[in-house]
N, C-alpha and C. Protein backbone atom coordinates (compact mmCIF):
# COMPACT_ATOMS: atom_id res chain seq x y z
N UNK A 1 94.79 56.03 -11.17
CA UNK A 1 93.39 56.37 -11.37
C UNK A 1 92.56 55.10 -11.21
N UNK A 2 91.34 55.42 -10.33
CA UNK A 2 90.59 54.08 -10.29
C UNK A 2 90.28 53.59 -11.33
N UNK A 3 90.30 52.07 -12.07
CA UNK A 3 89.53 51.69 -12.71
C UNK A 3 88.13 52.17 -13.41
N UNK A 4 87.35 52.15 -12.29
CA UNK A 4 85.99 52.18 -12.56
C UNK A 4 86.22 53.73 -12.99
N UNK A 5 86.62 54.82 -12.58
CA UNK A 5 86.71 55.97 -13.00
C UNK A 5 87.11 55.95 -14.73
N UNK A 6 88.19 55.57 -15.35
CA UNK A 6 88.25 55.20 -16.38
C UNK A 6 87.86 54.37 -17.25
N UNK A 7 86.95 53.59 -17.22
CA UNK A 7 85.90 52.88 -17.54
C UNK A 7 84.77 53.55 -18.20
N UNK A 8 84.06 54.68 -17.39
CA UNK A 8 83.41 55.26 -17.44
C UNK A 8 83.54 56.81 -18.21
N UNK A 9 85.25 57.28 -17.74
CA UNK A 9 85.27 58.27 -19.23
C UNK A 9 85.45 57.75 -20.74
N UNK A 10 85.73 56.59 -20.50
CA UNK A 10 86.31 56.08 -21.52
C UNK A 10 84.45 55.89 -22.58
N UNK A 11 83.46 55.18 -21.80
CA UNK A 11 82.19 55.25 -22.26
C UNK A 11 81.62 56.70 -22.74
N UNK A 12 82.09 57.54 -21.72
CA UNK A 12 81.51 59.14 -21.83
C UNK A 12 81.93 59.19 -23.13
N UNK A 13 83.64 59.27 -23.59
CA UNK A 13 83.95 60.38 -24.74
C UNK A 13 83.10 58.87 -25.72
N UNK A 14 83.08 57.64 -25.91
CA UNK A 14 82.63 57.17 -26.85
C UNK A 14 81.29 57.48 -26.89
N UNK A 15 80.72 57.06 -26.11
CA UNK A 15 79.09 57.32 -26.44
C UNK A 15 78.59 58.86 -26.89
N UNK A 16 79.66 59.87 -26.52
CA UNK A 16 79.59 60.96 -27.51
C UNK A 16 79.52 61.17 -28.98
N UNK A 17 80.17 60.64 -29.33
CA UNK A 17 80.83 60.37 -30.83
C UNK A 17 79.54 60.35 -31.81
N UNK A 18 78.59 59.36 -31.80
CA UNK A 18 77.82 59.18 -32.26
C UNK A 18 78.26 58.77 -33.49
N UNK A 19 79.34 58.27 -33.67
CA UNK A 19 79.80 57.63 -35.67
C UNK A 19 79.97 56.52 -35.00
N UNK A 20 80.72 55.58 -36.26
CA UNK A 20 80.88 54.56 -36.35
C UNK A 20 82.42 54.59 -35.80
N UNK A 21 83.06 53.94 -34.91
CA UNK A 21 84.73 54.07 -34.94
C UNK A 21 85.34 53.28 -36.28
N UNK A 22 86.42 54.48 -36.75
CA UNK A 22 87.18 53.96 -37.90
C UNK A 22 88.60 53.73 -37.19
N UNK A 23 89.19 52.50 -37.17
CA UNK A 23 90.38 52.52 -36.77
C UNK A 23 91.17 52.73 -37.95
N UNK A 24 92.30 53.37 -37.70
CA UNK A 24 92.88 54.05 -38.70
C UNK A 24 94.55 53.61 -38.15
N UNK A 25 95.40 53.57 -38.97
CA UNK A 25 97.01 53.22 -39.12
C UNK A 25 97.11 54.82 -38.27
N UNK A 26 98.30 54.42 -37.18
CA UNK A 26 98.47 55.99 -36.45
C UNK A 26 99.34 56.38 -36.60
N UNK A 27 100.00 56.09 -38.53
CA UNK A 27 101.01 56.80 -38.86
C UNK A 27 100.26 58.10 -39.71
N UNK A 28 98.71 57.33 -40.15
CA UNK A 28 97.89 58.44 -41.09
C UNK A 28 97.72 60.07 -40.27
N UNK A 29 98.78 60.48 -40.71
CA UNK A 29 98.09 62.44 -40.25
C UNK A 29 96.63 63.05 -40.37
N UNK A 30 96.21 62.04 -41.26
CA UNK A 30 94.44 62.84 -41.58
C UNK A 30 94.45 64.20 -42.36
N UNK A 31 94.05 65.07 -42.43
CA UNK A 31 93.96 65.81 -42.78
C UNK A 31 95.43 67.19 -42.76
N UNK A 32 95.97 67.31 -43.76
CA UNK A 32 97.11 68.57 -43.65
C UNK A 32 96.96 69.43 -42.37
N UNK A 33 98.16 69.85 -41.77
CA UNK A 33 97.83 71.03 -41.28
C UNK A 33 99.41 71.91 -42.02
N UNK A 34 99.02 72.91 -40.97
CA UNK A 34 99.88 74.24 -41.42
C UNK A 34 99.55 74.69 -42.96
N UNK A 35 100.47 75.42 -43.23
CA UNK A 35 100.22 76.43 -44.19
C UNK A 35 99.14 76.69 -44.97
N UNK A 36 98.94 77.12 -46.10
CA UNK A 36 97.35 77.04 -46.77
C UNK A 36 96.50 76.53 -45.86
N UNK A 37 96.12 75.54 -45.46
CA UNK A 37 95.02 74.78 -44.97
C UNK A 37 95.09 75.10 -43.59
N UNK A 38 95.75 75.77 -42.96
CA UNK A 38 95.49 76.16 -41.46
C UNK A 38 94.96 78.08 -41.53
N UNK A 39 95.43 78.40 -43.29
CA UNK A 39 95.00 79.66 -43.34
C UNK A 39 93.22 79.44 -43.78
N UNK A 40 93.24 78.84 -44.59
CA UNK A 40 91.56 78.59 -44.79
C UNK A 40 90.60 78.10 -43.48
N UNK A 41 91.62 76.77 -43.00
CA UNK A 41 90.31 75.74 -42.24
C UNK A 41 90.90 75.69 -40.69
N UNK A 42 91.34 77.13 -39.82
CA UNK A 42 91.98 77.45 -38.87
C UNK A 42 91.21 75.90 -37.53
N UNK A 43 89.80 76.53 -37.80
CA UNK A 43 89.10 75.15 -36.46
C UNK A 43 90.26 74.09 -36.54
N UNK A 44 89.29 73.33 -37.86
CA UNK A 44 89.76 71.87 -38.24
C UNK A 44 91.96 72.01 -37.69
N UNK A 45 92.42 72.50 -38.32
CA UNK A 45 93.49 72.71 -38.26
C UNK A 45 94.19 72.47 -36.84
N UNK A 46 93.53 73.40 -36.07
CA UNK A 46 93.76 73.01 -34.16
C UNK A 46 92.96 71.83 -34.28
N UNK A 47 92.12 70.89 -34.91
CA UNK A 47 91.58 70.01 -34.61
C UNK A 47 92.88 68.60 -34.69
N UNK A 48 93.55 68.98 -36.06
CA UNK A 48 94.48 68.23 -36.54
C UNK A 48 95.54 68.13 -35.99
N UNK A 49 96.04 69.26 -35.59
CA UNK A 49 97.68 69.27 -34.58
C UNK A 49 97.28 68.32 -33.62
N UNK A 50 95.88 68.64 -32.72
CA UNK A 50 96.07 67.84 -31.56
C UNK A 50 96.12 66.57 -31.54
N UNK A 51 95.50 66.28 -32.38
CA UNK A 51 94.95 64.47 -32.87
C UNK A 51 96.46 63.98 -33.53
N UNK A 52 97.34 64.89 -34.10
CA UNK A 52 98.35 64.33 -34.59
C UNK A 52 99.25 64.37 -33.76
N UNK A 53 99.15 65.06 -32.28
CA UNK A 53 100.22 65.15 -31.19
C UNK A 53 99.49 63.86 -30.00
N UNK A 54 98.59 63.81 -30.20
CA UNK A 54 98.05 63.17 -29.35
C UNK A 54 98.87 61.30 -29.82
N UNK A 55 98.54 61.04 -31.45
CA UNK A 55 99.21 59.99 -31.37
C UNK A 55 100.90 59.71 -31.60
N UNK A 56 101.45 60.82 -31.55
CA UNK A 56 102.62 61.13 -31.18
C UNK A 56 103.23 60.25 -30.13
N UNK A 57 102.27 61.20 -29.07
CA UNK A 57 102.30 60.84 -27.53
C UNK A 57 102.33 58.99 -27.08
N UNK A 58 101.10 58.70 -27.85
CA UNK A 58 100.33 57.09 -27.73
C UNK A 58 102.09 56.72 -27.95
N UNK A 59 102.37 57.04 -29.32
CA UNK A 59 103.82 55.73 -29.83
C UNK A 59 104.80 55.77 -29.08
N UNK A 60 104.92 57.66 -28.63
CA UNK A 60 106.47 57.54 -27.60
C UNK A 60 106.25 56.71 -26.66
N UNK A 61 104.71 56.28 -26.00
CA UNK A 61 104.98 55.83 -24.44
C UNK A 61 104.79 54.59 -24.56
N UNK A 62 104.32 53.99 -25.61
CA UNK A 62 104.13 52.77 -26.21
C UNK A 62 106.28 52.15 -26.35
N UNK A 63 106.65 53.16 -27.29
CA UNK A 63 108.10 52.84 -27.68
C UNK A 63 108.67 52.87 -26.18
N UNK A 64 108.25 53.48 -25.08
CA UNK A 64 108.99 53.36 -23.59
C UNK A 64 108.70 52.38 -23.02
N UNK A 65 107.89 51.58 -23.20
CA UNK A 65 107.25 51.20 -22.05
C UNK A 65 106.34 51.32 -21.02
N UNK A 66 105.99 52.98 -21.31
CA UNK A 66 105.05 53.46 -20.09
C UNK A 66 103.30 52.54 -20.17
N UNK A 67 103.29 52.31 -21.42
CA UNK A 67 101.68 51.55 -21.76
C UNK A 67 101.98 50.35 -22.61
N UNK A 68 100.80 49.62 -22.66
CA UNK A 68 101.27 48.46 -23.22
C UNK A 68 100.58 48.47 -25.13
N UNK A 69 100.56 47.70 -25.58
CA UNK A 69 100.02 47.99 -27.15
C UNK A 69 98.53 47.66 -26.80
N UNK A 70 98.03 46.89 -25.92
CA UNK A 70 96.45 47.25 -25.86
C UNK A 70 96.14 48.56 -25.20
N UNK A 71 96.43 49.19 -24.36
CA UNK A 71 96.26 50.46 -23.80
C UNK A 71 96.53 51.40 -25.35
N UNK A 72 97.45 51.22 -25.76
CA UNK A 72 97.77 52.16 -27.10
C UNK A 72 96.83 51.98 -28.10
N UNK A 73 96.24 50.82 -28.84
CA UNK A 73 94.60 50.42 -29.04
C UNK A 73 93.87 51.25 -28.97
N UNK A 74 93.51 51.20 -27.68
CA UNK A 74 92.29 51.53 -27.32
C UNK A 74 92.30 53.28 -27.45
N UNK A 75 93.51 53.60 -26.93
CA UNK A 75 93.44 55.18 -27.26
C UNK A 75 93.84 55.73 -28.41
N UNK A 76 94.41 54.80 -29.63
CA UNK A 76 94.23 55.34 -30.98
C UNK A 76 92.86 54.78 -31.27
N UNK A 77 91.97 54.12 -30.95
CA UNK A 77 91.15 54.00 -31.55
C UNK A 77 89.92 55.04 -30.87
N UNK A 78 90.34 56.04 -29.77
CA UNK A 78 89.41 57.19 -29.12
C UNK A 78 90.18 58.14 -30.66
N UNK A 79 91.15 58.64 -30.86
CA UNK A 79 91.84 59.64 -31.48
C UNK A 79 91.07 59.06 -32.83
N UNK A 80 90.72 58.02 -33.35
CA UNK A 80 89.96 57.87 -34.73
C UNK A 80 88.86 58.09 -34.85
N UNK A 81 88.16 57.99 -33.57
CA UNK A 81 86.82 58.12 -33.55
C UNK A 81 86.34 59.68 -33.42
N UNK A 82 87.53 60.48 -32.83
CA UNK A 82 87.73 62.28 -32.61
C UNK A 82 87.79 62.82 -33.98
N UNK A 83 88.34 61.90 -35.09
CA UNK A 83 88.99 62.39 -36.58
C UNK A 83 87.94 61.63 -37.28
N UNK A 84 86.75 60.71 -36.57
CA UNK A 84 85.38 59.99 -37.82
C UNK A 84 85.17 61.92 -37.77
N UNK A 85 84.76 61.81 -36.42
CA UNK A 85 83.40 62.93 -36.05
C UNK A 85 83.99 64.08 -36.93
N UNK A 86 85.33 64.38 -36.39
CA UNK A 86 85.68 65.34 -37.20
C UNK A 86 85.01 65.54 -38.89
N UNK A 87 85.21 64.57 -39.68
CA UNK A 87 85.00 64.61 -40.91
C UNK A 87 83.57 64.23 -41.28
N UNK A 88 82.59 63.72 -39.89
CA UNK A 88 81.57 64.09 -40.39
C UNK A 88 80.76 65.22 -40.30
N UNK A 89 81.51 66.37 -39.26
CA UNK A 89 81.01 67.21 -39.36
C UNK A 89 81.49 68.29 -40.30
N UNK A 90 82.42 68.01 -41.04
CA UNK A 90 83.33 69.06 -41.99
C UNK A 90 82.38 68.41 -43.08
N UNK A 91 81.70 67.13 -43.53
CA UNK A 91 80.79 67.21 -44.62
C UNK A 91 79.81 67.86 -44.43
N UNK A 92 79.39 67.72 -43.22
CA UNK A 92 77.71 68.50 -42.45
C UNK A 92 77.90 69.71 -42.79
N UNK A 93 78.94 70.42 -43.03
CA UNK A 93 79.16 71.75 -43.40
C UNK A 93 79.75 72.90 -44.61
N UNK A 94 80.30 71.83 -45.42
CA UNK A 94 80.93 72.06 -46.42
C UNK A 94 82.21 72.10 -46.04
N UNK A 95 82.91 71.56 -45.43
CA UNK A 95 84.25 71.94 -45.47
C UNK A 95 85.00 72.28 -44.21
N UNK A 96 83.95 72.91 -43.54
CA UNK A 96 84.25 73.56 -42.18
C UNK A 96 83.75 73.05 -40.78
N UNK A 97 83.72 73.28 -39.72
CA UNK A 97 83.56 72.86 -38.98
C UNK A 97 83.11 74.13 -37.93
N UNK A 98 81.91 74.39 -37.14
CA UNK A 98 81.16 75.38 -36.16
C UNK A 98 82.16 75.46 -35.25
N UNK A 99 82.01 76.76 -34.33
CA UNK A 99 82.71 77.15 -33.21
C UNK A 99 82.10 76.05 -32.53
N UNK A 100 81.09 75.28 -32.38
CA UNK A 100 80.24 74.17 -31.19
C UNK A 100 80.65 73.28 -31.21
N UNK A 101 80.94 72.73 -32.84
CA UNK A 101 81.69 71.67 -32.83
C UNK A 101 83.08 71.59 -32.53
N UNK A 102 83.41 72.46 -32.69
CA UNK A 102 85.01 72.74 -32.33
C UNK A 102 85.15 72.66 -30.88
N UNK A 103 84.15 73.21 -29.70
CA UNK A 103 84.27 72.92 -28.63
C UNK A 103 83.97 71.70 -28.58
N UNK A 104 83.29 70.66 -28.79
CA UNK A 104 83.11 69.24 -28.49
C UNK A 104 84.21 68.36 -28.93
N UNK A 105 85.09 68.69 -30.08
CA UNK A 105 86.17 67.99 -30.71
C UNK A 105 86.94 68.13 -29.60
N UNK A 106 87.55 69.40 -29.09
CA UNK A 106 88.28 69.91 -27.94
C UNK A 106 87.81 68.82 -26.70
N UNK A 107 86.59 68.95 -26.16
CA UNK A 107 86.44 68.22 -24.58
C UNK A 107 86.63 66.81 -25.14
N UNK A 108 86.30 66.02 -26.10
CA UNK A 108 86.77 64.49 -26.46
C UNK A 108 88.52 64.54 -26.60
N UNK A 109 89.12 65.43 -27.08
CA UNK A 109 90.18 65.46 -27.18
C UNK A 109 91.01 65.71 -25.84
N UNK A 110 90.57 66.61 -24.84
CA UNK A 110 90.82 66.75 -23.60
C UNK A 110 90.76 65.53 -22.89
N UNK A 111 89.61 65.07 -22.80
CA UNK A 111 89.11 63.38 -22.41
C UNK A 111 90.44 62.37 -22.91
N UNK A 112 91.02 62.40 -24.08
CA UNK A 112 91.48 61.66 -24.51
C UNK A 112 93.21 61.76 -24.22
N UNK A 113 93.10 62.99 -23.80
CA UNK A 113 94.80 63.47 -23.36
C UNK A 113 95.13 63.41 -22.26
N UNK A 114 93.75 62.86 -21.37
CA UNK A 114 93.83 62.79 -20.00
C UNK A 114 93.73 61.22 -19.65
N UNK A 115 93.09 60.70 -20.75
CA UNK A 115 93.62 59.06 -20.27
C UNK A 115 94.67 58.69 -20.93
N UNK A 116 95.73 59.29 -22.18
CA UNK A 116 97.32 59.01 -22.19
C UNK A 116 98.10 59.28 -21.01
N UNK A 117 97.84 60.23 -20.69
CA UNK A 117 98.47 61.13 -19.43
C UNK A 117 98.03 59.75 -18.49
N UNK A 118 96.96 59.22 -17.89
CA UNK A 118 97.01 58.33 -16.74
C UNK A 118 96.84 57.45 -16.99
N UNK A 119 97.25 56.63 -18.21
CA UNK A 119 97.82 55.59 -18.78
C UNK A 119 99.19 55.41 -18.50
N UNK A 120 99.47 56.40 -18.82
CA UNK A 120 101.62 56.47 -18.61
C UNK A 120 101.57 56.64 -17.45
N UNK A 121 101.16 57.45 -16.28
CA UNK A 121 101.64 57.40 -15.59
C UNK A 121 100.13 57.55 -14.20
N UNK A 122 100.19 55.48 -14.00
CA UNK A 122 99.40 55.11 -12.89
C UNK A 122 99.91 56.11 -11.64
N UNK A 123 98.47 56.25 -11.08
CA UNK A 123 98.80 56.47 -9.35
C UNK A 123 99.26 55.31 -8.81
N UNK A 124 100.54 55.78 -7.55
CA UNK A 124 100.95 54.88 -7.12
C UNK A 124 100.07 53.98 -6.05
C-alpha cells in the first residue's frame, strides 16, 4: 500500500475521533463482553469483541514478525482511541451507545482492520 495512501487514512480515522487518545496496556479488554453484558449492552458488546480481536491480531503479528513494535504502537494506539470514543459516548448516553454511533465505531474499526491487514502484509 502506498505510503501516502496510509498516511492519510491513518489522519482520516484520527481526526474522527474527536477525544483525546488514551493509550492503554493491550492486555486491558475494556469493557466485559459476553454473557450478561452482551445481553443488556448488545451495540457496545460488538463494539468490544472487535477492539479485543483487533488487538489480538496487533500481538500475533507483532509475536511473528509480520510488523514491527512501532507499527504495533501506532495501531494500538488507533484501537484506544476507538475504546476513548467508545466510552465517551456510552457516558453521552447513559450507558448505551446509538445505532449512529455504532455505525461510526464500526467504519474506525474497519479503518483500523484494514491497516493491520496492510501492515502484515505489504504489497509486493
Amino acid at each position: 500500500m502506498n505510503a501516502y495512501v496510509k498516511i492519510l487514512t491513518l489522519a482520516a480515522l484520527s481526526g474522527s475521533l474527536l477525544v483525546p487518545v488514551v493509550v492503554r496496556a493491550a492486555d486491558n479488554p475494556g469493557n466485559p463482553t459476553g454473557g450478561t453484558f452482551a445481553q443488556q449492552h448488545p451495540r457496545r458488546n460488538e463494539v468490544n469483541k472487535r477492539v479485543k480481536n483487533q488487538r489480538r491480531r496487533i500481538n500475533k503479528d507483532v509475536a511473528s514478525g509480520k510488523i514491527t513494535p512501532a507499527q504495533a504502537k501506532q495501531l494500538k494506539a488507533n484501537d484506544a482511541a476507538i475504546k476513548a470514543q467508545e466510552h465517551a459516548d456510552v457516558k453521552a448516553n447513559g450507558g448505551y451507545i446509538t445505532k449512529d454511533q455504532q455505525k461510526q465505531l464500526n467504519q474506525e474499526e474497519n479503518a483500523n482492520s484494514k491497516l493491520i491487514h496492510d501492515e502484515a502484509h505489504p504489497a509486493q
